[in-house]
Protein backbone atom coordinates (compact mmCIF):
# COMPACT_ATOMS: atom_id res chain seq x y z
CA UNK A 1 228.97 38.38 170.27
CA UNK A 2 229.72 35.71 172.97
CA UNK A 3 232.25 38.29 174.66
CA UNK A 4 230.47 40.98 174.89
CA UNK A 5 227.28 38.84 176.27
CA UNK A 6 224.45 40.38 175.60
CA UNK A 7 222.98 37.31 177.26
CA UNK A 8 223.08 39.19 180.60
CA UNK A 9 221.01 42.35 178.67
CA UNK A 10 218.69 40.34 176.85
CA UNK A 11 217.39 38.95 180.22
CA UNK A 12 216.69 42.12 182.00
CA UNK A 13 214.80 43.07 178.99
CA UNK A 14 212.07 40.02 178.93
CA UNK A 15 212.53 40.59 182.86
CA UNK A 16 210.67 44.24 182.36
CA UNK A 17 208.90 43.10 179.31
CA UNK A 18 207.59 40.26 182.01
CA UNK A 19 206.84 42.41 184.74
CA UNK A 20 205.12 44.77 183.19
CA UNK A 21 202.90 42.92 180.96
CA UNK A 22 201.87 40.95 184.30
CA UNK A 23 201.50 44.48 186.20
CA UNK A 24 198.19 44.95 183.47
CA UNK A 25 197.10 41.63 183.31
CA UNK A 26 193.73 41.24 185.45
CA UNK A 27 193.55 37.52 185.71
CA UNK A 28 196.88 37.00 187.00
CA UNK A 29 196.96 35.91 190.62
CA UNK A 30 193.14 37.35 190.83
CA UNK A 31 194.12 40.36 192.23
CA UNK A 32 196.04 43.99 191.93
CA UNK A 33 197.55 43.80 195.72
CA UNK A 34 198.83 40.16 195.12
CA UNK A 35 199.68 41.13 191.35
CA UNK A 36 201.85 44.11 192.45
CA UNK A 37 204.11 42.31 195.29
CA UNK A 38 204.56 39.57 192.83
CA UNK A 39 206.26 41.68 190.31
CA UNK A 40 208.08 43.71 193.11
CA UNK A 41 209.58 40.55 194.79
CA UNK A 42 210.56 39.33 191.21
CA UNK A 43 212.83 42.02 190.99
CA UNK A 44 213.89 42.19 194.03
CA UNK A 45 214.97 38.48 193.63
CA UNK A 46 216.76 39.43 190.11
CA UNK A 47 218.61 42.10 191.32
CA UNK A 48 219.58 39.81 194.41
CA UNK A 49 221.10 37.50 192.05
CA UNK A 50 222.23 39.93 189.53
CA UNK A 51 224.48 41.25 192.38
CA UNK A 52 225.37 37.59 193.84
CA UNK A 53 226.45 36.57 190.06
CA UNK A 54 228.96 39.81 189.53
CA UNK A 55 230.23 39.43 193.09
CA UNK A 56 231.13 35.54 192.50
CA UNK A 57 232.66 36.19 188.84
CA UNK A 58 234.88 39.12 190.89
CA UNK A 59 236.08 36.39 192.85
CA UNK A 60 237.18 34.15 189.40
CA UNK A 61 238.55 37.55 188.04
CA UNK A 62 236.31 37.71 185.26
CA UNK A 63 236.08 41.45 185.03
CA UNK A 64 234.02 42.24 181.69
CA UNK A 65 230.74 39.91 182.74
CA UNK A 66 231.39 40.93 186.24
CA UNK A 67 231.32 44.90 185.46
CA UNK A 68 228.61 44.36 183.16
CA UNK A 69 226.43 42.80 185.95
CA UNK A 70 226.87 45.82 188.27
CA UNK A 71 226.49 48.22 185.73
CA UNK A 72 222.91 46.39 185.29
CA UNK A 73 222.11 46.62 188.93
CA UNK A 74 222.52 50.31 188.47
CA UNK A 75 220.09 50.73 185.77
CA UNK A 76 217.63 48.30 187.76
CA UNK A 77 218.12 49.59 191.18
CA UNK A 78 215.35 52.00 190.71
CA UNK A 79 212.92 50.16 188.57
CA UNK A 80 211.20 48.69 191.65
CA UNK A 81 210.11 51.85 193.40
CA UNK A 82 207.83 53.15 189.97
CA UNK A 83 205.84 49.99 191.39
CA UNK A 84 205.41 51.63 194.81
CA UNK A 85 204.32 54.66 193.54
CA UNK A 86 201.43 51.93 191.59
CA UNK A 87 201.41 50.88 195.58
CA UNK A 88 200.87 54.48 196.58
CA UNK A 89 197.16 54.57 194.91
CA UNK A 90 195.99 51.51 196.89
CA UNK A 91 196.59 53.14 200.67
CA UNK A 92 197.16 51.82 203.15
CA UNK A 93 200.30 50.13 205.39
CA UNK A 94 201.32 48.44 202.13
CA UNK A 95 202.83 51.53 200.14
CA UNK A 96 204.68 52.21 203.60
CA UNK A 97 205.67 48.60 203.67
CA UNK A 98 207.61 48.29 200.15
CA UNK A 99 208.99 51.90 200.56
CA UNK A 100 211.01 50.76 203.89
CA UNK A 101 211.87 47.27 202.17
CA UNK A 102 212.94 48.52 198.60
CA UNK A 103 215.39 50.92 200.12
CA UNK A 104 216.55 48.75 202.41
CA UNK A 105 217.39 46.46 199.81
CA UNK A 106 218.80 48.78 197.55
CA UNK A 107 221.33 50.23 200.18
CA UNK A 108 222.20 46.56 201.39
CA UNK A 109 222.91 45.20 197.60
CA UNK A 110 225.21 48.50 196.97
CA UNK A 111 227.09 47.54 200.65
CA UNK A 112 227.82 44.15 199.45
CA UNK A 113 229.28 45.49 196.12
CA UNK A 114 231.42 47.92 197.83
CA UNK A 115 232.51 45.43 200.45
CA UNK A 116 232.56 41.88 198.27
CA UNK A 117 233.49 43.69 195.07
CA UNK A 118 236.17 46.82 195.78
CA UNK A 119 237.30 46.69 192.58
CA UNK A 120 234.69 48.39 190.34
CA UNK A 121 235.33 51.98 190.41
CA UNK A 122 232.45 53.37 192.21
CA UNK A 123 234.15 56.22 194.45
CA UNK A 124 232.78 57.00 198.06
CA UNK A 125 231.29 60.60 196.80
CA UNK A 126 229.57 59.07 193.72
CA UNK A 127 227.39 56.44 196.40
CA UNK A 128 226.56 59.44 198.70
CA UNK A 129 225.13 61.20 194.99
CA UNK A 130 223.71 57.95 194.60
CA UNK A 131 221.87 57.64 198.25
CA UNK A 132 220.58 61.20 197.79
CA UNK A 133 218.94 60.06 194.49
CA UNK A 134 217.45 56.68 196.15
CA UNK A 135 216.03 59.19 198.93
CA UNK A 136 214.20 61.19 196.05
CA UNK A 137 212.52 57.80 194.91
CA UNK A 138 211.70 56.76 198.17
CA UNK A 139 210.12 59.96 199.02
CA UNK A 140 208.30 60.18 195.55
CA UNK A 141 205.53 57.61 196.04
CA UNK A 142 204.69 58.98 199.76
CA UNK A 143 204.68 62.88 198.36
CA UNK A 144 202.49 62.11 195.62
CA UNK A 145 199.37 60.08 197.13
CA UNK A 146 198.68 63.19 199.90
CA UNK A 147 198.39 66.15 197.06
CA UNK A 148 196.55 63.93 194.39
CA UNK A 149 193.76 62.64 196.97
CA UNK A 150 191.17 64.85 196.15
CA UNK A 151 191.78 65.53 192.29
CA UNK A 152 194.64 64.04 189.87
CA UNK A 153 195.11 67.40 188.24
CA UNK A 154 196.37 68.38 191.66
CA UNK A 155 199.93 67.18 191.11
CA UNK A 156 200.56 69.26 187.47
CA UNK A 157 202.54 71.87 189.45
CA UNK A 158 204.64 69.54 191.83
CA UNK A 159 205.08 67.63 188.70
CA UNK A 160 206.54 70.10 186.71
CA UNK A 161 208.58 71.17 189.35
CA UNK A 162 210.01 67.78 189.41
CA UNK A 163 210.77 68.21 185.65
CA UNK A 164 211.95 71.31 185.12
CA UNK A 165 214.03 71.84 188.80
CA UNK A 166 214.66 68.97 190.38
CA UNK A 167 215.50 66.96 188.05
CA UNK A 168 218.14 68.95 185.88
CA UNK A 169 219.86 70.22 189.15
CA UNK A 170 220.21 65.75 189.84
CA UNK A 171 221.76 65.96 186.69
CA UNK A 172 224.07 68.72 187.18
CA UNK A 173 224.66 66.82 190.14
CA UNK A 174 227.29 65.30 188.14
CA UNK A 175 229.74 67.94 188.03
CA UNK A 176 230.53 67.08 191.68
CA UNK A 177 231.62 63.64 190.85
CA UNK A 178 235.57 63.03 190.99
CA UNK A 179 237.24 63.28 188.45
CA UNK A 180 238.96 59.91 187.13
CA UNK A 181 243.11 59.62 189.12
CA UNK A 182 243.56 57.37 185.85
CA UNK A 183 242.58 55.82 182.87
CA UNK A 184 242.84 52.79 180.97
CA UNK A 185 242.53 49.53 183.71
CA UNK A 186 240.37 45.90 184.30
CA UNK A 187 237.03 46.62 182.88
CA UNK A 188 235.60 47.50 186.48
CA UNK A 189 238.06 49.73 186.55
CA UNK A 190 237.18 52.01 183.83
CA UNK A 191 237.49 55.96 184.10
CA UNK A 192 233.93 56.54 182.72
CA UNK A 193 231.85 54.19 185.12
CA UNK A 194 231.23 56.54 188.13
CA UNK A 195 229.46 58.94 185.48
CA UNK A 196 227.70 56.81 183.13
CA UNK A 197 226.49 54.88 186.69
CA UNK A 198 225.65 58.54 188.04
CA UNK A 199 223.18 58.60 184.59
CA UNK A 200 221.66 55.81 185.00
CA UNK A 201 220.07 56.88 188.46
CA UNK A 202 219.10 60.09 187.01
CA UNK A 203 217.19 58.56 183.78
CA UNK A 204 215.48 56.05 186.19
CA UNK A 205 214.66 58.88 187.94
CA UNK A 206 213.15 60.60 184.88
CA UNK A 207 211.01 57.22 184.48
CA UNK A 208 209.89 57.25 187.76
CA UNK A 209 208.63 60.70 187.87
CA UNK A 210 206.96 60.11 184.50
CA UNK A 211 205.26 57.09 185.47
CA UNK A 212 203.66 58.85 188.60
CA UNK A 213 202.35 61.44 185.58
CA UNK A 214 201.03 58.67 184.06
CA UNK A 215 199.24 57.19 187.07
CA UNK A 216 197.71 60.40 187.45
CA UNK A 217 196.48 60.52 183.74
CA UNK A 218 198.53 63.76 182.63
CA UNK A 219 199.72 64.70 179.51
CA UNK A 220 203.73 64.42 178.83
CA UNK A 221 204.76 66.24 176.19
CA UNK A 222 208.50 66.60 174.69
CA UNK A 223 209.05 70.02 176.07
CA UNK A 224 209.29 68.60 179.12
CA UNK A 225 212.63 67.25 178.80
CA UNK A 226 214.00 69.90 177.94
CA UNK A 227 215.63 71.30 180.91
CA UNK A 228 216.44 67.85 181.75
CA UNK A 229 218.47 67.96 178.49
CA UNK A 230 220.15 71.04 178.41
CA UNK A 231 221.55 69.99 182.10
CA UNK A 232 222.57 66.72 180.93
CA UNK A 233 224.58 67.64 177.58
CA UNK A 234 226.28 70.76 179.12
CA UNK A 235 227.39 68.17 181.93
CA UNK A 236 228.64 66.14 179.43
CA UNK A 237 230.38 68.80 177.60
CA UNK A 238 231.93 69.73 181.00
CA UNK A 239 232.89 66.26 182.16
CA UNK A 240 234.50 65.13 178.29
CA UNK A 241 237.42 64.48 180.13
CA UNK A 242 236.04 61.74 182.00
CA UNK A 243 235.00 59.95 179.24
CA UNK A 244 238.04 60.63 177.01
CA UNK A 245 241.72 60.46 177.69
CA UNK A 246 242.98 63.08 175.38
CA UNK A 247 239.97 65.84 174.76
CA UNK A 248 241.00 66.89 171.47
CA UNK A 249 238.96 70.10 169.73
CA UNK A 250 237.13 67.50 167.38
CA UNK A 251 235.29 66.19 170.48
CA UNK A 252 234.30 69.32 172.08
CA UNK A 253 233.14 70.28 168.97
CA UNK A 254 231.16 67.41 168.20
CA UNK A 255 229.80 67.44 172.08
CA UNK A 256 228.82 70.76 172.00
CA UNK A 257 226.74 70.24 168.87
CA UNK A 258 224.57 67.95 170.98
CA UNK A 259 223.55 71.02 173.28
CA UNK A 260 222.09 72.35 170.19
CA UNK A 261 219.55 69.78 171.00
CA UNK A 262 217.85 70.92 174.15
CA UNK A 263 216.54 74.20 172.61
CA UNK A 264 215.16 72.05 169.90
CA UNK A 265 213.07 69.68 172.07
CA UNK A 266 211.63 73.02 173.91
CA UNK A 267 209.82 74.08 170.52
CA UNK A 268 206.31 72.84 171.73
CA UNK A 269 206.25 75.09 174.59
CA UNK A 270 206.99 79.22 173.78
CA UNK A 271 208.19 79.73 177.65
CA UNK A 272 210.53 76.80 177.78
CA UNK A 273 211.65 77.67 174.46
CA UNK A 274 212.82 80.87 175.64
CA UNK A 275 214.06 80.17 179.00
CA UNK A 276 216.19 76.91 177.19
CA UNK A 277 216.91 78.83 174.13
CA UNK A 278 218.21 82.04 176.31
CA UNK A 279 220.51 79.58 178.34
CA UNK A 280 222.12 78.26 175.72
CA UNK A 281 222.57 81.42 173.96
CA UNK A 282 224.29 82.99 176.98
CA UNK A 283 226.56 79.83 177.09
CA UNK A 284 227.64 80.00 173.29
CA UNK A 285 228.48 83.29 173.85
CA UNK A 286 230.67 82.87 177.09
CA UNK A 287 232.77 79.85 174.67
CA UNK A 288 232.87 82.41 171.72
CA UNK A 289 235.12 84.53 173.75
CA UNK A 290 236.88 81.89 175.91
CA UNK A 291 236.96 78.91 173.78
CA UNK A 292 239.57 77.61 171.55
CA UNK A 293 239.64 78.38 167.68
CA UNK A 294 237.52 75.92 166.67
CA UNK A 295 235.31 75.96 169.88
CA UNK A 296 234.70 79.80 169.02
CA UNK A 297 233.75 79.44 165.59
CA UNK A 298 230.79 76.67 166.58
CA UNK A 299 229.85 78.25 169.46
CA UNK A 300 228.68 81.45 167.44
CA UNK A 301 226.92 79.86 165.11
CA UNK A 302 225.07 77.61 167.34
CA UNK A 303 224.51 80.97 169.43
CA UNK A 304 223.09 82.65 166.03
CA UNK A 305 220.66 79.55 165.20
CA UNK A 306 219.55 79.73 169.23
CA UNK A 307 217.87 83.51 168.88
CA UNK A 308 216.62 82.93 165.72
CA UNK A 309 214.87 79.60 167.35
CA UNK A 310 213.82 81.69 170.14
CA UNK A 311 212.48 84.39 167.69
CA UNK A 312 210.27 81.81 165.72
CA UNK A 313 208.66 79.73 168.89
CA UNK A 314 208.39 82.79 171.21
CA UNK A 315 204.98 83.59 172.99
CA UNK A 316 202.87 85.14 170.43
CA UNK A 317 201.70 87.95 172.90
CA UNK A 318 204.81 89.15 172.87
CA UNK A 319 204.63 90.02 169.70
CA UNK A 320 201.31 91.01 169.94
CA UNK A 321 202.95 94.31 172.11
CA UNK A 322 204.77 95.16 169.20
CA UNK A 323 201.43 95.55 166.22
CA UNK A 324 198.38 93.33 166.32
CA UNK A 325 197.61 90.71 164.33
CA UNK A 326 200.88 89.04 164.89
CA UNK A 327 201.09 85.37 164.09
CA UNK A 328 203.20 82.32 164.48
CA UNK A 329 204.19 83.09 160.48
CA UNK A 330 205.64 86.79 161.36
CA UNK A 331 207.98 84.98 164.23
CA UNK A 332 209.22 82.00 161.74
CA UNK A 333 209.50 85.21 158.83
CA UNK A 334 211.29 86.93 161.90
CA UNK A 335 213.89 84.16 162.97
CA UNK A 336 214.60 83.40 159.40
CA UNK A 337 215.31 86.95 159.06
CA UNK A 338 217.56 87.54 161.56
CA UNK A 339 219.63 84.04 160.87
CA UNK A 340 219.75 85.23 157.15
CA UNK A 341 220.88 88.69 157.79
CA UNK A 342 224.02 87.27 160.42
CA UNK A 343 224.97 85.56 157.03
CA UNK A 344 225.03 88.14 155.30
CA UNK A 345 226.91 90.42 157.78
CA UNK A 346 229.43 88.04 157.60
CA UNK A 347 229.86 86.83 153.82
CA UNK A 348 231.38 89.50 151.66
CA UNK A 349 229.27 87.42 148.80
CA UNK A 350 227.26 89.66 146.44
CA UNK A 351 224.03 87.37 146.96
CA UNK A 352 224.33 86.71 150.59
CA UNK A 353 223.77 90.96 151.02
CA UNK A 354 221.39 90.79 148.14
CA UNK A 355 219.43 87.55 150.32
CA UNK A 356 219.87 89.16 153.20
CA UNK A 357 218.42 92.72 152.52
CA UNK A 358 215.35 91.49 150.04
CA UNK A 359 214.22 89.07 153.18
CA UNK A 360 214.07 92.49 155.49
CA UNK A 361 212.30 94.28 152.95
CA UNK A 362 209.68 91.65 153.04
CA UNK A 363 209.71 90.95 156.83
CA UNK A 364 209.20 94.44 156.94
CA UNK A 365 206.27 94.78 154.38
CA UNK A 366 204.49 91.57 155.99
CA UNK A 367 204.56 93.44 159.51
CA UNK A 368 203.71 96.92 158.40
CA UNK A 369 201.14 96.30 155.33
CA UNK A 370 200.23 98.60 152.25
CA UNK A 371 201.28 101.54 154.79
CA UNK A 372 205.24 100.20 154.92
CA UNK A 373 206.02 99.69 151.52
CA UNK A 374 207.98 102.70 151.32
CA UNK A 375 209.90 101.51 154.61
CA UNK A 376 210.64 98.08 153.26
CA UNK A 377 212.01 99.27 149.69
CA UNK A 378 214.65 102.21 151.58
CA UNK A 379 215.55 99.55 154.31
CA UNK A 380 216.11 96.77 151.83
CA UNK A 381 218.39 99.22 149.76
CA UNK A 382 220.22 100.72 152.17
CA UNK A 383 221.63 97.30 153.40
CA UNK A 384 222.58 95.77 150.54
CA UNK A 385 224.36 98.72 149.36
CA UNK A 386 226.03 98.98 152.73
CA UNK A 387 226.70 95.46 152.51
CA UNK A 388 227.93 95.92 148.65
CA UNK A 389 231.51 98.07 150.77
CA UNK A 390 232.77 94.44 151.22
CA UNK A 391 232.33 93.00 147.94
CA UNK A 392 235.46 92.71 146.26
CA UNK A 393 235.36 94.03 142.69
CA UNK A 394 238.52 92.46 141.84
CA UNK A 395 237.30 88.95 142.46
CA UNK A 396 233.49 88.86 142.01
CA UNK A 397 233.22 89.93 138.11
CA UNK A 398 229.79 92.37 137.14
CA UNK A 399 229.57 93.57 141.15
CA UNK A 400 230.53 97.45 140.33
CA UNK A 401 227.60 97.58 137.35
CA UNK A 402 225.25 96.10 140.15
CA UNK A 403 226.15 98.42 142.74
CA UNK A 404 225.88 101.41 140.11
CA UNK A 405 222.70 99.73 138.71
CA UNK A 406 220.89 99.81 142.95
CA UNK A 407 222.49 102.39 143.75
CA UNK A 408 220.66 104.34 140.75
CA UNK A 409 217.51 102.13 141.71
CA UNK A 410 217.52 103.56 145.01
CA UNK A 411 218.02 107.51 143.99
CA UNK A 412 214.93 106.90 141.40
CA UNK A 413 212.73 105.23 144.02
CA UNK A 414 213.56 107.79 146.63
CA UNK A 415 212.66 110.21 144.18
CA UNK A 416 209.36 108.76 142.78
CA UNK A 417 208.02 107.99 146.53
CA UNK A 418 208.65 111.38 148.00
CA UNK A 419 207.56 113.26 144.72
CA UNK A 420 203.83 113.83 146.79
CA UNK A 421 205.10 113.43 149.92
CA UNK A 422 205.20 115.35 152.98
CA UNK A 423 207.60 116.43 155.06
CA UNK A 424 206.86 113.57 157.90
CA UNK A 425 206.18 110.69 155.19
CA UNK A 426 209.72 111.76 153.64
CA UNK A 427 211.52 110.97 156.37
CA UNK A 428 212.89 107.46 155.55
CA UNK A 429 214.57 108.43 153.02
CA UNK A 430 217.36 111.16 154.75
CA UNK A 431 217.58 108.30 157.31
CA UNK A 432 218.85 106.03 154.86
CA UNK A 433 221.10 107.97 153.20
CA UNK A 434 222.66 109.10 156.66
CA UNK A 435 222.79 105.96 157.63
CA UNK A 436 224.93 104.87 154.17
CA UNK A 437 227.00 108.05 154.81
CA UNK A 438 228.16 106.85 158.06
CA UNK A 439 228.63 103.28 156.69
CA UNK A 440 230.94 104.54 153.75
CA UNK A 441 232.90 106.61 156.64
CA UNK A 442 233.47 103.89 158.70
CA UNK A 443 234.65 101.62 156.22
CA UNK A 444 237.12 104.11 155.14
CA UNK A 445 238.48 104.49 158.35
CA UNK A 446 238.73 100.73 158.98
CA UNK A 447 240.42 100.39 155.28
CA UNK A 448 242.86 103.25 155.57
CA UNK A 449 241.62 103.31 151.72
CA UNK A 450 238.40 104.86 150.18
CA UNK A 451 235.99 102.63 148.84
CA UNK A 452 233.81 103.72 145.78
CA UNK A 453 232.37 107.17 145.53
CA UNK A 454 229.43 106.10 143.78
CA UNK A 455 227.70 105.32 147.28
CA UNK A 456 228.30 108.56 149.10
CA UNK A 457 227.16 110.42 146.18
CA UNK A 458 223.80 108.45 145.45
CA UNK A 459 223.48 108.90 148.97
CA UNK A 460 223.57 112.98 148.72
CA UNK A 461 221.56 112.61 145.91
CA UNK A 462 218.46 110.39 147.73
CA UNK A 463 219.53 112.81 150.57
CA UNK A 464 218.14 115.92 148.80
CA UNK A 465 216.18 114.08 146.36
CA UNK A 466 212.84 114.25 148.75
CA UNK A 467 213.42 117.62 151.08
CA UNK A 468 214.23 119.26 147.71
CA UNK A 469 211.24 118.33 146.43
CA UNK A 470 209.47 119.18 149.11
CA UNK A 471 210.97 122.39 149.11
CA UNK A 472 210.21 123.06 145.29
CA UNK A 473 206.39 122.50 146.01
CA UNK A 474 205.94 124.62 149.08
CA UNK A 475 209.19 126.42 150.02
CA UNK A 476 209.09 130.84 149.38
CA UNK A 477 211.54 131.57 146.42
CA UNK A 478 213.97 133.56 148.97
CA UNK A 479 214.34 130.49 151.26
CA UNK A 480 215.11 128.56 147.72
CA UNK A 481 217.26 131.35 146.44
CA UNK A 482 219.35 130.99 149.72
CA UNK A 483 219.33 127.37 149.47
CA UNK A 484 220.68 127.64 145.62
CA UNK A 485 223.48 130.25 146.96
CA UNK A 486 224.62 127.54 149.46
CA UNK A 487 224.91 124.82 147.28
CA UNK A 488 226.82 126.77 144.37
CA UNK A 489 229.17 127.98 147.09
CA UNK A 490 229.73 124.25 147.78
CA UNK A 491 230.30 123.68 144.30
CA UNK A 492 232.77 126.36 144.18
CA UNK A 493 234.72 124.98 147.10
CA UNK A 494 234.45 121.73 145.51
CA UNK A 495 235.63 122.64 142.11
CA UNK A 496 238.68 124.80 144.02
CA UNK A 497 239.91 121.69 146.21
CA UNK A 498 239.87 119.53 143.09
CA UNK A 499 241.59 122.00 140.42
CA UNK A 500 244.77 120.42 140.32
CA UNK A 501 243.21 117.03 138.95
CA UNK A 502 241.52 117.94 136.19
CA UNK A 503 242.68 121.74 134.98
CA UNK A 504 245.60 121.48 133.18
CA UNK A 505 246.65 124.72 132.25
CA UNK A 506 249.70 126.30 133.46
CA UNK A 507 248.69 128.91 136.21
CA UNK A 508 250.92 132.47 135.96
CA UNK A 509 253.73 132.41 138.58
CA UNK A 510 253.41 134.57 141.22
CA UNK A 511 255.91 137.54 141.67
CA UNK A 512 257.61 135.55 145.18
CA UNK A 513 257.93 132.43 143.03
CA UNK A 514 259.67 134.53 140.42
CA UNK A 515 262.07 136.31 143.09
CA UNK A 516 262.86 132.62 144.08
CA UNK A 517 263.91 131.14 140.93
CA UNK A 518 266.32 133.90 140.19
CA UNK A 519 269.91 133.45 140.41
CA UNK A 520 272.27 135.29 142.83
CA UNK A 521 274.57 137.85 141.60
């Protein structure tokens, strides 16, 4: 404990427990004017000597305390500026005032570490990052006062601005830092300093802009660092090798399960869900074709689990354009739906297509009603008997009596729901079995091998099973006699291609065949 001295933390904490305790207290010093420079000339003073303290334990090479020191100035450097925007409400020459001195300060206290203190790796292009960020808080408190004079509720848009642009471009400010020329070193010499330093200013910068939201009584809700977020961890993921020697798959993998985050803290707010959740998705899907093995594998799943996010928190007019009456239940039944069904696609697991096709058939009788039923039950068998082409009936024991069992489920429901049907209301059922027909082709092709003929022929079946009907209620007996002579022809071709398999008795040779087997004289 005594070498890592968290003496030096501990302090700053009671310091900003102190000052702010004091900044609400009404009978301290009698008034708010006299109140506020107290507190801002207290930390002035502490940084002063926090700075003062590293530079003279530099000089007695005493590189952890001193390191730690400037690495605290960095994380304080900002604090006293969220009390000039406090200034800002009280007017006059006094906001000005503090806003000239507290930057002046702040620029001459980061001169004397660079000069007194060379040692603590704080390159020349991460201090120009870092002016540009102490000119944002400067100008903050003297933007703010002008657009909220007549109404607080004034600065909601310049406010969110400041959340969901400025602020996540700061922090991809980051990727223009150097990168480290080598690692390992003293303790102000460390690789990682310029960007956890770089973070620092942009969190205090986060506080700052949330305390002017609270000065002006608005709302902050999660969803508003969101952006901020999904800049930050995508940085990170970006900048590993700053923080690491050796990136190694293990630590992408475990960084880019953090960006998985940003989408998540976005779920308040439909909009910012999608706009966050689209982002990411577009990035998984750029590192699940670039990526390494392992990189690939994560990145699609976190890019499957972003859609179906977006699916369940999206606006609920949009789903109102696709049938009224929609409801935050059909987007969470929709986003479930879709995750479950990317399962299935890609388990060749009996119950993962059985899961995956009885969710769809009751997504799709939630969104359709009474009137859908039909849909739901051909939709819900047609995929999990297309998904039944990758089961493997060698390894999953009772999987050809289920297919055989739905399969004959499916020709009796098509059937029994097109037995009063007409020719429109029919029409799911054809589709289906098209649909199978084509699945059962391509999967033959892709095998080289054919896979059961029980599906292709329950498919035919279904396929006839409602036009035939049909045609048996209201067709003319010519146009059903013609039918019948089609199909029997078919048989007959059938029954010709196939003779050699099951007939068995010797055919008469033919009179060349004879000429051929005769000997030569």
């Amino acid at each position: 404990m005594l070498v890592c001295n968290p003496f030096f933390l501990c302090s700053a904490g009671l310091l900003l427990f102190g000052v702010n305790r004091l900044s609400v207290d009404p009978g301290f010093l009698g008034d708010e004017t006299h109140n506020l420079l107290f507190n801002f000339f207290a930390l002035q003073g502490y940084e002063l000597m926090v700075v003062l303290t590293a530079v003279v334990l530099s000089r007695r090479r005493i590189w952890y305390d001193s390191a730690l020191l400037v690495v605290l100035e960095n994380g304080l450097v900002l604090v006293p500026f969220m009390l000039i925007s406090q200034a800002a409400l009280i007017g006059g020459p006094l906001a000005t005032s503090l806003t000239l001195a507290g930057g002046a300060l702040a620029a001459s206290r980061f001169a004397g570490v660079r000069r007194w203190y060379p040692q603590f790796n704080l390159p020349g292009r991460v201090q120009w990052l870092g002016g540009l960020l102490l000119v944002a808080n400067v100008a903050l408190p003297r933007i703010f006062r002008p657009l909220m004079e007549n109404d607080v509720a004034d600065w909601h848009v310049p406010d969110r601005i400041g959340w969901y642009v400025i602020l996540p471009v700061l922090a991809a400010g980051a990727n223009l830092l150097p990168r480290p020329a080598r690692y390992g070193g003293l303790s102000p010499e460390r690789h990682w300093l310029p960007l956890f330093c770089y973070g620092l200013w942009v969190v205090g910068s986060a506080v700052h802009l949330w305390c002017v939201q609270h000065i002006c009584d608005l709302p902050f809700t999660v969803s508003q660092l969101a952006p901020l977020t999904f800049a930050g961890v995508w940085t990170l993921w970006r900048r590993l090798a700053d923080c690491v020697m050796r990136v190694t798959p293990a630590w992408e993998a475990g960084i880019l399960a953090l960006t998985a985050l940003a989408p998540l803290l976005a779920v308040g707010d439909p909009l910012m869900l999608v706009v966050v959740g689209g982002l990411s998705t577009c990035c998984y899907t750029v590192l699940a074709v670039t990526g390494n093995e392992t990189t690939r594998r994560l990145a699609r799943c976190l890019a499957v689990v972003s859609i179906a996010l977006v699916l369940m928190g999206c606006p609920l007019g949009w789903g109102g354009m696709l049938f009224s009456g929609f409801t935050r239940a059909h987007a969470w039944l929709g986003g479930l739906t879709f995750y479950v069904v990317w399962c299935a696609l890609r388990s060749p697991r009996p119950e993962a297509g059985l899961a995956g096709a009885g969710l769809v058939a009751i997504d799709i009788a939630r969104l359709l009603g009474s009137s859908g039923v039909h849909w739901s039950m051909q939709i819900g068998f047609v995929l999990v008997l297309a998904h039944s082409l990758r089961w493997r009936d060698d390894r999953h024991g009772g999987v050809r009596f289920l297919r055989n069992c739905l399969a004959a489920a499916w020709v009796l429901a098509s059937a029994l729901n097109t037995r009063h049907s007409t020719l429109a209301e029919l029409s799911p059922v054809p589709a289906g079995a098209i649909v199978l027909l084509i699945a059962w082709s391509l999967a033959w092709w892709w095998r080289g091998e054919r896979p059961t003929v029980i599906l292709p022929g329950a498919a035919l079946l279904a396929l006839c099973a409602g036009p035939g009907q049909w045609l048996a209620r209201v067709g003319p007996t010519g146009l059903l006699a013609l039918l019948g002579s089609g199909i029997l022809f078919g048989a007959g071709i059938v029954a010709a291609w196939t003779r050699h398999r099951w007939d068995h008795v010797r055919e008469e040779p033919t009179l060349d065949a004879v000429q051929d087997s005769a000997p030569d004289h």
